[in-house]
Structures are given as structure tokens and as C-alpha cells.
Protein backbone atom coordinates (compact mmCIF):
# COMPACT_ATOMS: atom_id res chain seq x y z
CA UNK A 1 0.00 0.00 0.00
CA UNK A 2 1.41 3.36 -1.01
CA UNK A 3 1.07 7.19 0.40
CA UNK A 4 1.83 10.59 -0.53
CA UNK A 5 4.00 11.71 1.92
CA UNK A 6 3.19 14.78 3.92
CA UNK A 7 6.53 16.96 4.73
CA UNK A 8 7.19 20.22 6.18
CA UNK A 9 6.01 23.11 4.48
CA UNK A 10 5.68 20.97 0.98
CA UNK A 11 3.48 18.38 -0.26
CA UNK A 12 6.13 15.88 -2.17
CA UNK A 13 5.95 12.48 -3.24
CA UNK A 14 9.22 10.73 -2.13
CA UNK A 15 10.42 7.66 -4.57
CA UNK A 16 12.40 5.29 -5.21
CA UNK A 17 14.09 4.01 -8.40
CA UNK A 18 15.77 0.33 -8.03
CA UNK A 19 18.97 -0.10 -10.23
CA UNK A 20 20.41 -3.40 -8.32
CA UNK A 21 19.62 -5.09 -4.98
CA UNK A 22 21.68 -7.73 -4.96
CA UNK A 23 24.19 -9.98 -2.71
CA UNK A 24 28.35 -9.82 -3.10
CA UNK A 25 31.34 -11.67 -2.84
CA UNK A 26 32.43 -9.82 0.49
CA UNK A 27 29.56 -10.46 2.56
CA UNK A 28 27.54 -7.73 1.77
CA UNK A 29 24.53 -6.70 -0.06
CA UNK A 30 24.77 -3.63 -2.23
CA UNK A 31 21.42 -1.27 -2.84
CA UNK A 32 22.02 1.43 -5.58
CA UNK A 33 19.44 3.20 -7.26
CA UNK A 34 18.04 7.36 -7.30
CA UNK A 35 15.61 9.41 -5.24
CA UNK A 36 13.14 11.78 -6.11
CA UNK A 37 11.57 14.08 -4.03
CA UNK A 38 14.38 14.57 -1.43
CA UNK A 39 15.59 17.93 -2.54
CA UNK A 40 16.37 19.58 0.87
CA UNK A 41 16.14 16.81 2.78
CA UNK A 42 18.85 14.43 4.85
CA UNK A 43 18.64 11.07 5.85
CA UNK A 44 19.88 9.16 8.81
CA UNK A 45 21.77 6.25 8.83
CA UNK A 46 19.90 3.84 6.46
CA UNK A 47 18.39 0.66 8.03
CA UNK A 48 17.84 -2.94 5.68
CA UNK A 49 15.03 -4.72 6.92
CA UNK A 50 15.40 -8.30 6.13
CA UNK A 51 12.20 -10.68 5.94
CA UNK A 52 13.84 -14.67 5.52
CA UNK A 53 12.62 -18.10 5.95
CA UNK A 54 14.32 -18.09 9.04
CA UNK A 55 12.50 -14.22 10.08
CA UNK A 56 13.73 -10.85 10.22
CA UNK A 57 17.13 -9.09 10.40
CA UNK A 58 18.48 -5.69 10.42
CA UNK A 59 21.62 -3.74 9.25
CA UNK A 60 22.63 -0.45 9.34
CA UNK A 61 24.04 1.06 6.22
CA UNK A 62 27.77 1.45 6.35
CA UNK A 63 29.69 4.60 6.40
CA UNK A 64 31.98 4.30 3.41
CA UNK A 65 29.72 5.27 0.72
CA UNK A 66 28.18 8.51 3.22
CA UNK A 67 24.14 7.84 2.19
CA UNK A 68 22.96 10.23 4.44
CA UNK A 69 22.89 13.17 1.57
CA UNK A 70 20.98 12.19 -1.23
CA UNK A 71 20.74 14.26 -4.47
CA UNK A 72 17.78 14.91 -6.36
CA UNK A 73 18.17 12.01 -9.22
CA UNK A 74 21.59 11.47 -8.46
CA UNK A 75 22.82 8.09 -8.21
CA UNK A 76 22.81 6.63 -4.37
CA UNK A 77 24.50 3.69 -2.75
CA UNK A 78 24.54 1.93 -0.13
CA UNK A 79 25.68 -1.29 1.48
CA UNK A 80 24.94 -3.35 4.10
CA UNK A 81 26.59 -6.58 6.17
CA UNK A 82 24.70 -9.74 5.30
CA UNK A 83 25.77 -13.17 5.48
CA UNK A 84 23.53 -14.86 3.22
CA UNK A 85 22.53 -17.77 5.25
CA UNK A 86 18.53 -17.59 4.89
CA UNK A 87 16.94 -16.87 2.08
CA UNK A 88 15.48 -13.43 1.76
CA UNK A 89 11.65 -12.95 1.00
CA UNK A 90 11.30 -9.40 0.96
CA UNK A 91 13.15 -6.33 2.45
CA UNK A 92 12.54 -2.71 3.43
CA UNK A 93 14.75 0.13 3.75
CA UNK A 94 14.28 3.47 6.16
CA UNK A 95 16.41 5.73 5.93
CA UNK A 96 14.25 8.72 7.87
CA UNK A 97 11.50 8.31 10.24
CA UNK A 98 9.00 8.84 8.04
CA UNK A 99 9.91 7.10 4.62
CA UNK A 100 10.03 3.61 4.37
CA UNK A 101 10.41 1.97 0.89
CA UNK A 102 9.57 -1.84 0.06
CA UNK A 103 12.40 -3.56 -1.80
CA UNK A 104 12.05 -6.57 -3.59
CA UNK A 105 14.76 -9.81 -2.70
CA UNK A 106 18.50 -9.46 -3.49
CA UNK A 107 18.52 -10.58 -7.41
CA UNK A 108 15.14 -9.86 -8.27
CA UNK A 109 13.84 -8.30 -11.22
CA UNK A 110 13.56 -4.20 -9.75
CA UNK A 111 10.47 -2.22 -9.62
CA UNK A 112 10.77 1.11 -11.08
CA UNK A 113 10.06 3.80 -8.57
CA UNK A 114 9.10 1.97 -5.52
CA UNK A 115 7.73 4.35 -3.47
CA UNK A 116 8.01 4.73 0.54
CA UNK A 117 5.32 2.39 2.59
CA UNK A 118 2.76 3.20 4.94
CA UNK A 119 3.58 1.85 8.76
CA UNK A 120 1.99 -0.61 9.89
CA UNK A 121 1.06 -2.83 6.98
CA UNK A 122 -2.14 -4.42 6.93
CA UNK A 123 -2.43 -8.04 6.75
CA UNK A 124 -5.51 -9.63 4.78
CA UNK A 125 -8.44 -10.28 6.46
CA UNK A 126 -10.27 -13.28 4.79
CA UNK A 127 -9.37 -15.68 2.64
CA UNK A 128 -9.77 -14.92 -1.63
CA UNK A 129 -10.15 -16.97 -4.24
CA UNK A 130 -9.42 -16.66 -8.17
CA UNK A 131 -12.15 -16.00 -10.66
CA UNK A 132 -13.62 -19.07 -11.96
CA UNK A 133 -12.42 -21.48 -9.25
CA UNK A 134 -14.80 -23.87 -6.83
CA UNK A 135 -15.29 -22.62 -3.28
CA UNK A 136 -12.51 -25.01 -0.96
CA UNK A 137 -14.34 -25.94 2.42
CA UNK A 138 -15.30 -23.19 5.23
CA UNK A 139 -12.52 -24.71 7.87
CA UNK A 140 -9.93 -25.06 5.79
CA UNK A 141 -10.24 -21.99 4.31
CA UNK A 142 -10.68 -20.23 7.55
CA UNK A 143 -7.62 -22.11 8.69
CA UNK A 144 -5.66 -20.89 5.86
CA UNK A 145 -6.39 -17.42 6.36
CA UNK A 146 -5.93 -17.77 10.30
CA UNK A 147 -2.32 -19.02 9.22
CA UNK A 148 -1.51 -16.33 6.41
CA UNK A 149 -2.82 -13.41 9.17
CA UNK A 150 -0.72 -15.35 11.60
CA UNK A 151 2.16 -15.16 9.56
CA UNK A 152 1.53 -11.09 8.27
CA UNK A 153 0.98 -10.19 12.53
CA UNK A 154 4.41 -12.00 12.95
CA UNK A 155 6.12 -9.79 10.10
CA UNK A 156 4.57 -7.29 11.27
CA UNK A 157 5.46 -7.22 14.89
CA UNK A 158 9.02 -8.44 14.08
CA UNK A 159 8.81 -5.46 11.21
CA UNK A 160 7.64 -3.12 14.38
CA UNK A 161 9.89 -4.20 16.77
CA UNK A 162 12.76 -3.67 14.70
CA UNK A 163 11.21 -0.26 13.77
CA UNK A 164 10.90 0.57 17.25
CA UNK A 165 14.27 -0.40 17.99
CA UNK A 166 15.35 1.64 15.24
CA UNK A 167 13.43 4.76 16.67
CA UNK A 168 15.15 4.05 19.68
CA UNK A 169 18.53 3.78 18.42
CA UNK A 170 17.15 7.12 16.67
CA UNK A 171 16.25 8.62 19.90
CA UNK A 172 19.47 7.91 21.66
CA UNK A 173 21.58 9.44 18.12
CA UNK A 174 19.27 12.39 18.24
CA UNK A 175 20.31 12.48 22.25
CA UNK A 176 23.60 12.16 21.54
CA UNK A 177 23.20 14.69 18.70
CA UNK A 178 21.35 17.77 21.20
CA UNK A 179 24.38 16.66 23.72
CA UNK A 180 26.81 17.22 21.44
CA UNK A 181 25.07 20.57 20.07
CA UNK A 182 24.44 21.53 23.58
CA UNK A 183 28.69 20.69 23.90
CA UNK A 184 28.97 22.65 20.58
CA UNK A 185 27.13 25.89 21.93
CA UNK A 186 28.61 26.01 25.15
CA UNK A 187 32.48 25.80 22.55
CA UNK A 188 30.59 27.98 20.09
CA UNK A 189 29.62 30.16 22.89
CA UNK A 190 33.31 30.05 24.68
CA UNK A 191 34.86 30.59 20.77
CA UNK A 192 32.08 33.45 20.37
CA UNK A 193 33.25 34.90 23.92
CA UNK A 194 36.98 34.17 22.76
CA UNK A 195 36.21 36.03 19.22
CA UNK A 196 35.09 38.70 21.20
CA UNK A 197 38.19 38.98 23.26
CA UNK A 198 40.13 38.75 20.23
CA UNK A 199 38.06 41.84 18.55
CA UNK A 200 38.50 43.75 21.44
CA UNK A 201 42.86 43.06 21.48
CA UNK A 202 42.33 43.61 17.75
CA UNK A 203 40.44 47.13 17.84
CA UNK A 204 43.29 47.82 20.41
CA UNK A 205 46.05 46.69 17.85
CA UNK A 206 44.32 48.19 15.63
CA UNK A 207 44.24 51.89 17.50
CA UNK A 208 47.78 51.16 18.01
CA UNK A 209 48.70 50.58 14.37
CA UNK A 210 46.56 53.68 13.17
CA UNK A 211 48.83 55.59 15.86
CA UNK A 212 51.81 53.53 14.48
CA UNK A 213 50.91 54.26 10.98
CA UNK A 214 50.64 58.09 11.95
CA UNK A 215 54.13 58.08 13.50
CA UNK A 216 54.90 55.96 10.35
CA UNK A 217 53.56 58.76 8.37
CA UNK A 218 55.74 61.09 10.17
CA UNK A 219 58.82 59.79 10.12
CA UNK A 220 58.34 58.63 6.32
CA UNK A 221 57.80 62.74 5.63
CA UNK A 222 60.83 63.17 7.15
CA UNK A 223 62.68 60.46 5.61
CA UNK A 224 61.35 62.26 2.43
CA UNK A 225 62.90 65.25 3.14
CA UNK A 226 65.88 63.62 4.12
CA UNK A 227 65.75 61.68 1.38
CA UNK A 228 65.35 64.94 -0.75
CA UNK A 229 68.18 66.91 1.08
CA UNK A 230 70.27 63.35 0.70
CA UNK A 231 69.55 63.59 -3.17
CA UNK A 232 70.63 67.13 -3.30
CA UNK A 233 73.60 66.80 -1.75
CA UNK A 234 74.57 63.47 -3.77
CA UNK A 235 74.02 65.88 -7.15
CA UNK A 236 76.71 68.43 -5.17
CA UNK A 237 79.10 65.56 -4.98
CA UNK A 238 78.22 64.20 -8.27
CA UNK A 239 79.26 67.22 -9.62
CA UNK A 240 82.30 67.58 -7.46
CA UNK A 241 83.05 64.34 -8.24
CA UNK A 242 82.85 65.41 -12.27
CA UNK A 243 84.96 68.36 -11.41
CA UNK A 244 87.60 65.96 -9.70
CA UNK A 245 87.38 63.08 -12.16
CA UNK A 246 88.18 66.12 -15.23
CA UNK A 247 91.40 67.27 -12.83
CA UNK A 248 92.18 64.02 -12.38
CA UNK A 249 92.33 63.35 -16.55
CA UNK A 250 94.05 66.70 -17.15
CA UNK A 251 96.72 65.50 -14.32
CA UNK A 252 96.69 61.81 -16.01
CA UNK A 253 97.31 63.33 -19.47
CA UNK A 254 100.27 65.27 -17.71
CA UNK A 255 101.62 63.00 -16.28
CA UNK A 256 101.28 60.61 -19.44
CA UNK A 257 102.96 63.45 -21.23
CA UNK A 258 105.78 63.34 -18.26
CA UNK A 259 106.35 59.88 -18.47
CA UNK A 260 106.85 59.92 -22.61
CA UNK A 261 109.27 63.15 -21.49
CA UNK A 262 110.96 60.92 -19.08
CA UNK A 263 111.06 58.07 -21.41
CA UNK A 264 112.48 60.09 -24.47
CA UNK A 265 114.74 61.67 -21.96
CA UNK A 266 116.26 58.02 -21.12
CA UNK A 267 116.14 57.01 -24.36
CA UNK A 268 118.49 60.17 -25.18
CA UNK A 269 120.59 59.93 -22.14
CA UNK A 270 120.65 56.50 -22.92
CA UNK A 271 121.77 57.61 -26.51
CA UNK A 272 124.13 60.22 -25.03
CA UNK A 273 125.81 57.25 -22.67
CA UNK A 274 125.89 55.23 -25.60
CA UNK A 275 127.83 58.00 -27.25
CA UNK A 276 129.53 58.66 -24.45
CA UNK A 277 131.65 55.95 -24.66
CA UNK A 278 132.55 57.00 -27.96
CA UNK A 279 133.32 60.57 -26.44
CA UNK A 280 135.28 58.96 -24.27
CA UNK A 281 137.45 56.60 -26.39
CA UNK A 282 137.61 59.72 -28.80
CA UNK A 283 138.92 62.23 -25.93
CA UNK A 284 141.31 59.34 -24.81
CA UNK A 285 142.69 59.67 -28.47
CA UNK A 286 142.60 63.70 -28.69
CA UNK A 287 144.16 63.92 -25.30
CA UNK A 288 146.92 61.64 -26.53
CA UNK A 289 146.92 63.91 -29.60
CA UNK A 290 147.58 66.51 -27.61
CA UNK A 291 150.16 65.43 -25.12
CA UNK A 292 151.93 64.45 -28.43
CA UNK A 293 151.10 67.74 -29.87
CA UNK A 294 152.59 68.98 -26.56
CA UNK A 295 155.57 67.07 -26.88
CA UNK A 296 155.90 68.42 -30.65
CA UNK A 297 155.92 71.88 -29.58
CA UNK A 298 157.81 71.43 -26.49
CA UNK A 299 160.52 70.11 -29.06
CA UNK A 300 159.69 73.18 -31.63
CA UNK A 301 159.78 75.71 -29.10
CA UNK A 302 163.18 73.53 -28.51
CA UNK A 303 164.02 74.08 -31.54
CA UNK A 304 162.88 77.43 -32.01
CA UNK A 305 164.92 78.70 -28.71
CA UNK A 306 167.80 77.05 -30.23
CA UNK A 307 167.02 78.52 -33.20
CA UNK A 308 167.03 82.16 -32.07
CA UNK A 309 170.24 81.11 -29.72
CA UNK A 310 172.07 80.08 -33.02
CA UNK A 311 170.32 83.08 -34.57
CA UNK A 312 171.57 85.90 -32.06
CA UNK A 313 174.91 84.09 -31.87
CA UNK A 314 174.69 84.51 -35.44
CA UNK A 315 173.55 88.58 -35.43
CA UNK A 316 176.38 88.86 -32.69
CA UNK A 317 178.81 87.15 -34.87
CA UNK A 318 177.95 89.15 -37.82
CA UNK A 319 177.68 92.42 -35.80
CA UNK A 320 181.47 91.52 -34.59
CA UNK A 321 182.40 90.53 -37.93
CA UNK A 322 181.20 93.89 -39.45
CA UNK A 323 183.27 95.46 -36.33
CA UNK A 324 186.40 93.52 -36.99
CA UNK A 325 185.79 94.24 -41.01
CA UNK A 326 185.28 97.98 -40.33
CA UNK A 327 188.33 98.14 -38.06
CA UNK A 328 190.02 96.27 -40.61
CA UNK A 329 189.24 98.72 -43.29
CA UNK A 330 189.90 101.79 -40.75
CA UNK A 331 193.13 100.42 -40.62
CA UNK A 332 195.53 100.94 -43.23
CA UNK A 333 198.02 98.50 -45.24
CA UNK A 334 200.36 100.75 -43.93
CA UNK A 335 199.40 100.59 -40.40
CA UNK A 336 201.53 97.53 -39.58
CA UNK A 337 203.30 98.80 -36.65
CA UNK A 338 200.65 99.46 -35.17
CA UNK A 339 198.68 95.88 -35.74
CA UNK A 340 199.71 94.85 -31.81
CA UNK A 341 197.29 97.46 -31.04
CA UNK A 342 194.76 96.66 -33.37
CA UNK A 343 194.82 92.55 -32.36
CA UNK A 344 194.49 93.90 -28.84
CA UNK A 345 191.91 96.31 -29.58
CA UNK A 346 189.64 93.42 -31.55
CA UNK A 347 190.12 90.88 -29.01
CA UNK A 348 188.70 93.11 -26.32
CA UNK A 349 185.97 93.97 -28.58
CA UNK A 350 185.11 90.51 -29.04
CA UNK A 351 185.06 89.80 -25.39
CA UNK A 352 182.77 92.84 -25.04
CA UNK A 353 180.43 91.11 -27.89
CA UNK A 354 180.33 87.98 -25.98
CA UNK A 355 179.72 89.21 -22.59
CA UNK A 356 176.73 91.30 -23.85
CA UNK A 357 175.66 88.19 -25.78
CA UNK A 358 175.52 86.37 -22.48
CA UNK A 359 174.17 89.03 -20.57
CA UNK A 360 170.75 89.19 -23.26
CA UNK A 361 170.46 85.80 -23.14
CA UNK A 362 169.98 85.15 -19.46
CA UNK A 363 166.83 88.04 -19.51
């Protein structure tokens, strides 16, 4: 028997399509499939239902494939721990309080958008019999239908029981759940009174840093100027420095001039004590010229004093000759008693000659 379901604030029919229902290697069986008419809504932790030969048994969902969050038409999974050791007659599957969906057995042929089933199911009340078939006997029909209701009250209390234990289980997660939001508002509270104490140190930082900032502001106006003043005064010593650097290539091209001065300079004195040697070797040989030019005229003037000694010794001879020649001719042939005299007189005269010859030559 199917409902519309009734929710909150909408009127929306909640279904379910079956894709595969069916049993695994691992021990599990393995529901996937896609709702429709969940949008907004969140389940709890699915719960299998399992009606067997042997009765019924529940699983919970487990957590790997998170089937708590549905999406409208999405594809949904879930799996659940199952042993296979009875056979399975039917199943259901809650997965919120109020939507329950009938699910055929693992391996069945699906029903296309099963829809959620109304709780508690109701069992049939008398027997039935198909069209064009005799009536069986009163009792055993009665006893027939006494054992088919006995059999739907059993599934159904077992199918209630479990329900109820479910709600329980419920119950005690939605406890659990208010205990731990109660536990998250008193930490949201002590965060919220935290945050609060943080603001407060943070308006105070941030007083601070506008103060900061205008001290920041200060100093960075002076650091500006500085800055400026700093510029200026780097242009003075740029320029100073051009200055400096322009003296300093005038005084490198002087003293590059200098030292190709100096170097022609060596090169020439080189040159000149190079030819000095020559000077040398040449002045050894003029001076030797010389002393023999020296010697030369020391023997010229030599000869030349000898010369002018023979030479007055010749004018003093002469001048004694033409003495003795004009006494001679002052003297007669005739004379010759008196030539005593005359010898006399001439060897005197000659003594004379030679004593004034003697006398000249020693001034």
C-alpha cells in the first residue's frame, strides 16, 4: 500500500528508483538506485530490513559510501553486512522516520520507482479466491487465512519491533546529537566569547597601528625630506666628483705626457751614454793627440829657442864681424906697426860682444 507523503512546508511524493539489490562476494549486499523528491532533505543512517525463511534481520548502512545526503536524481548507494545464510523474502529500507520503501529480494527483477510504505502494513483479512475457481471448504479456508494473518501479525510485529528499535537507536543518536550541540554551543559560545576577546585586542592593535601608521607617516615625511636633502647633496658631490674626475684626466694626461718626457729623456741619455763611450774613447785619443802635440811643440819651441840662440849668436857674430871688417878697413896697409894694437883692440871687442851676448840671453 502506497502514500503521498506529507513533509514540512511541501506536499512531495518521495520515490524510489531500483537499479540493483543484490548480494556480493564480500559479505555484503549492495542497494544502488536514485531518489526523487528529497531535494532539501537528509537522511539518517539507512536501516535494511530483512524478511527470511528463518525471520527478520536488520543492518545499518555502512559509512563508506556517506548515504545520508541524497541528491535529487543522483545516483545513491549503499551497502549493508549480510551473510547470506537464509533466504530473503522481501526487504525494506528506512532511511528517515518517516519514509520507508519496500524492496524486492537481493537478485530480483527491480520495480521502477518503488515508493516509501505506509507503517503498519495491513495483513488480509479473509481468505480470496481466483475467478472461476470452486469454493474449498469453510474450515480449511478459515484455517488458511488464520495461518496467512498469523504469519503477516508476525512480520509485522518483528517489522515493528525492529522499527521501534530503530526509533530508539534514533532517539538515543538524536540524544547524543542535542548533547553534542548543547557541547557545541557552550564551545561555540566560549569561541564566540573568545572572538570577542580577540576583537577587542584587535580594535586595540588596531588603535595602536593607526597611531603607528601616523608616527609611520611622520617619520616617512621626514625620511622624504631627508631623502630629498640626501639627493641634493649626492648631485653636489656628483658634480664635485665630475669636477675631480676632469682634474684628475688633465693630471693623467700630464703626467702621461711626463712619463713619454721621461722616457724620451732616457732614451736620449741612454743615446748620449751610448755615445759617451765613444766621447770617451775619442777624448782618450785627442788627449793623446795633444800630449803628443805637446811634446811636438815642447821640441819646436826647442828648436825654435835654439834657433834664435844660433840666430843671435849669429847677429852677434855678424855684428862683430862687421866690427872687426870695419876696423880692418879703418886700418891701413900701412898701419903695420901698429897691428899689436889693433889685435888687442879686436880681441877686447870681441870679449865685449860675448859678454853682452851672455848678458841678453839670461833676460
Amino acid at each position: 500500500m502506497t502514500r503521498t507523503l506529507q513533509l514540512e512546508a511541501r506536499a512531495d511524493r518521495v520515490s524510489f528508483e531500483l537499479d540493483r539489490f543484490a548480494s556480493g562476494a564480500d559479505e555484503r549486499l549492495t542497494l544502488t538506485g536514485r531518489w526523487f523528491g528529497v531535494r532539501g532533505r537528509r537522511f539518517v543512517r539507512p536501516t535494511l530490513t530483512l524478511f527470511t525463511d528463518e525471520g527478520a534481520f536488520r543492518a545499518l548502512a555502512d559509512l563508506e559510501h556517506k548515504p545520508w545526503a541524497p541528491e535529487e536524481g543522483g545516483p545513491w548507494e549503499a551497502a549493508f553486512p549480510w551473510d547470506g545464510g537464509a533466504e530473503v523474502l522481501e526487504a525494506e529500507l528506512a532511511v528517515a522516520p518517516d519514509v520507508t520503501i519496500a524492496l524486492p529480494a537481493p537478485g530480483a527483477v527491480p520495480k521502477r520507482r518503488g515508493t516509501e510504505r505506509d507503517l503498519p502494513r495491513q495483513a488480509p483479512r479473509g481468505p480470496t479466491r481466483a475467478a472461476g475457481t470452486a469454493p474449498r471448504p469453510a474450515r480449511r479456508d478459515e484455517l488458511e487465512a488464520l495461518r496467512e494473518q498469523l504469519t503477516a501479525s508476525k512480520r509485522e510485529i518483528e517489522r515493528q519491533r525492529l522499527q521501534i528499535a530503530g526509533l530508539r537507536e534514533e532517539v538515543e543518536a538524536e540524544r547524543a546529537s542535542r548533547s553534542e550541540d548543547a557541547n557545541a554551543l557552550d564551545g561555540a559560545r566560549r569561541e564566540a566569547e573568545a572572538a570577542r576577546e580577540a576583537r577587542d585586542a584587535a580594535l586595540v592593535d588596531a588603535e595602536r597601528a593607526i597611531v603607528d601608521r601616523d608616527r609611520a607617516v611622520a617619520e616617512l615625511g621626514e625620511a622624504s625630506t631627508a631623502r630629498d636633502e640626501a639627493l641634493a647633496s649626492r648631485d653636489d658631490a656628483l658634480a664635485v666628483r665630475e669636477d675631480a674626475l676632469a682634474v684628475r684626466d688633465q693630471a693623467l694626461a700630464a703626467q702621461e705626457r711626463e712619463r713619454q718626457r721621461r722616457e724620451h729623456a732616457v732614451r736620449e741619455v741612454e743615446a748620449a751614454v751610448g755615445a759617451s763611450g765613444d766621447a770617451t774613447a775619442q777624448l782618450d785619443r785627442i788627449r793623446t793627440a795633444l800630449d803628443q802635440a805637446l811634446a811636438e811643440r815642447d821640441q819646436l819651441q826647442q828648436a825654435l829657442d835654439q834657433a834664435v840662440h844660433e840666430r843671435d849668436n849669429a847677429i852677434s857674430a855678424r855684428g862683430a864681424a862687421l866690427v872687426m871688417r870695419n876696423a880692418t878697413r879703418a886700418i891701413g896697409p900701412d898701419d903695420h906697426a901698429g897691428w899689436l894694437q889693433r889685435t888687442v883692440a879686436i880681441i877686447v871687442l870681441v870679449c865685449v860682444v860675448f859678454a853682452l851676448l851672455i848678458v841678453l840671453h839670461l833676460l
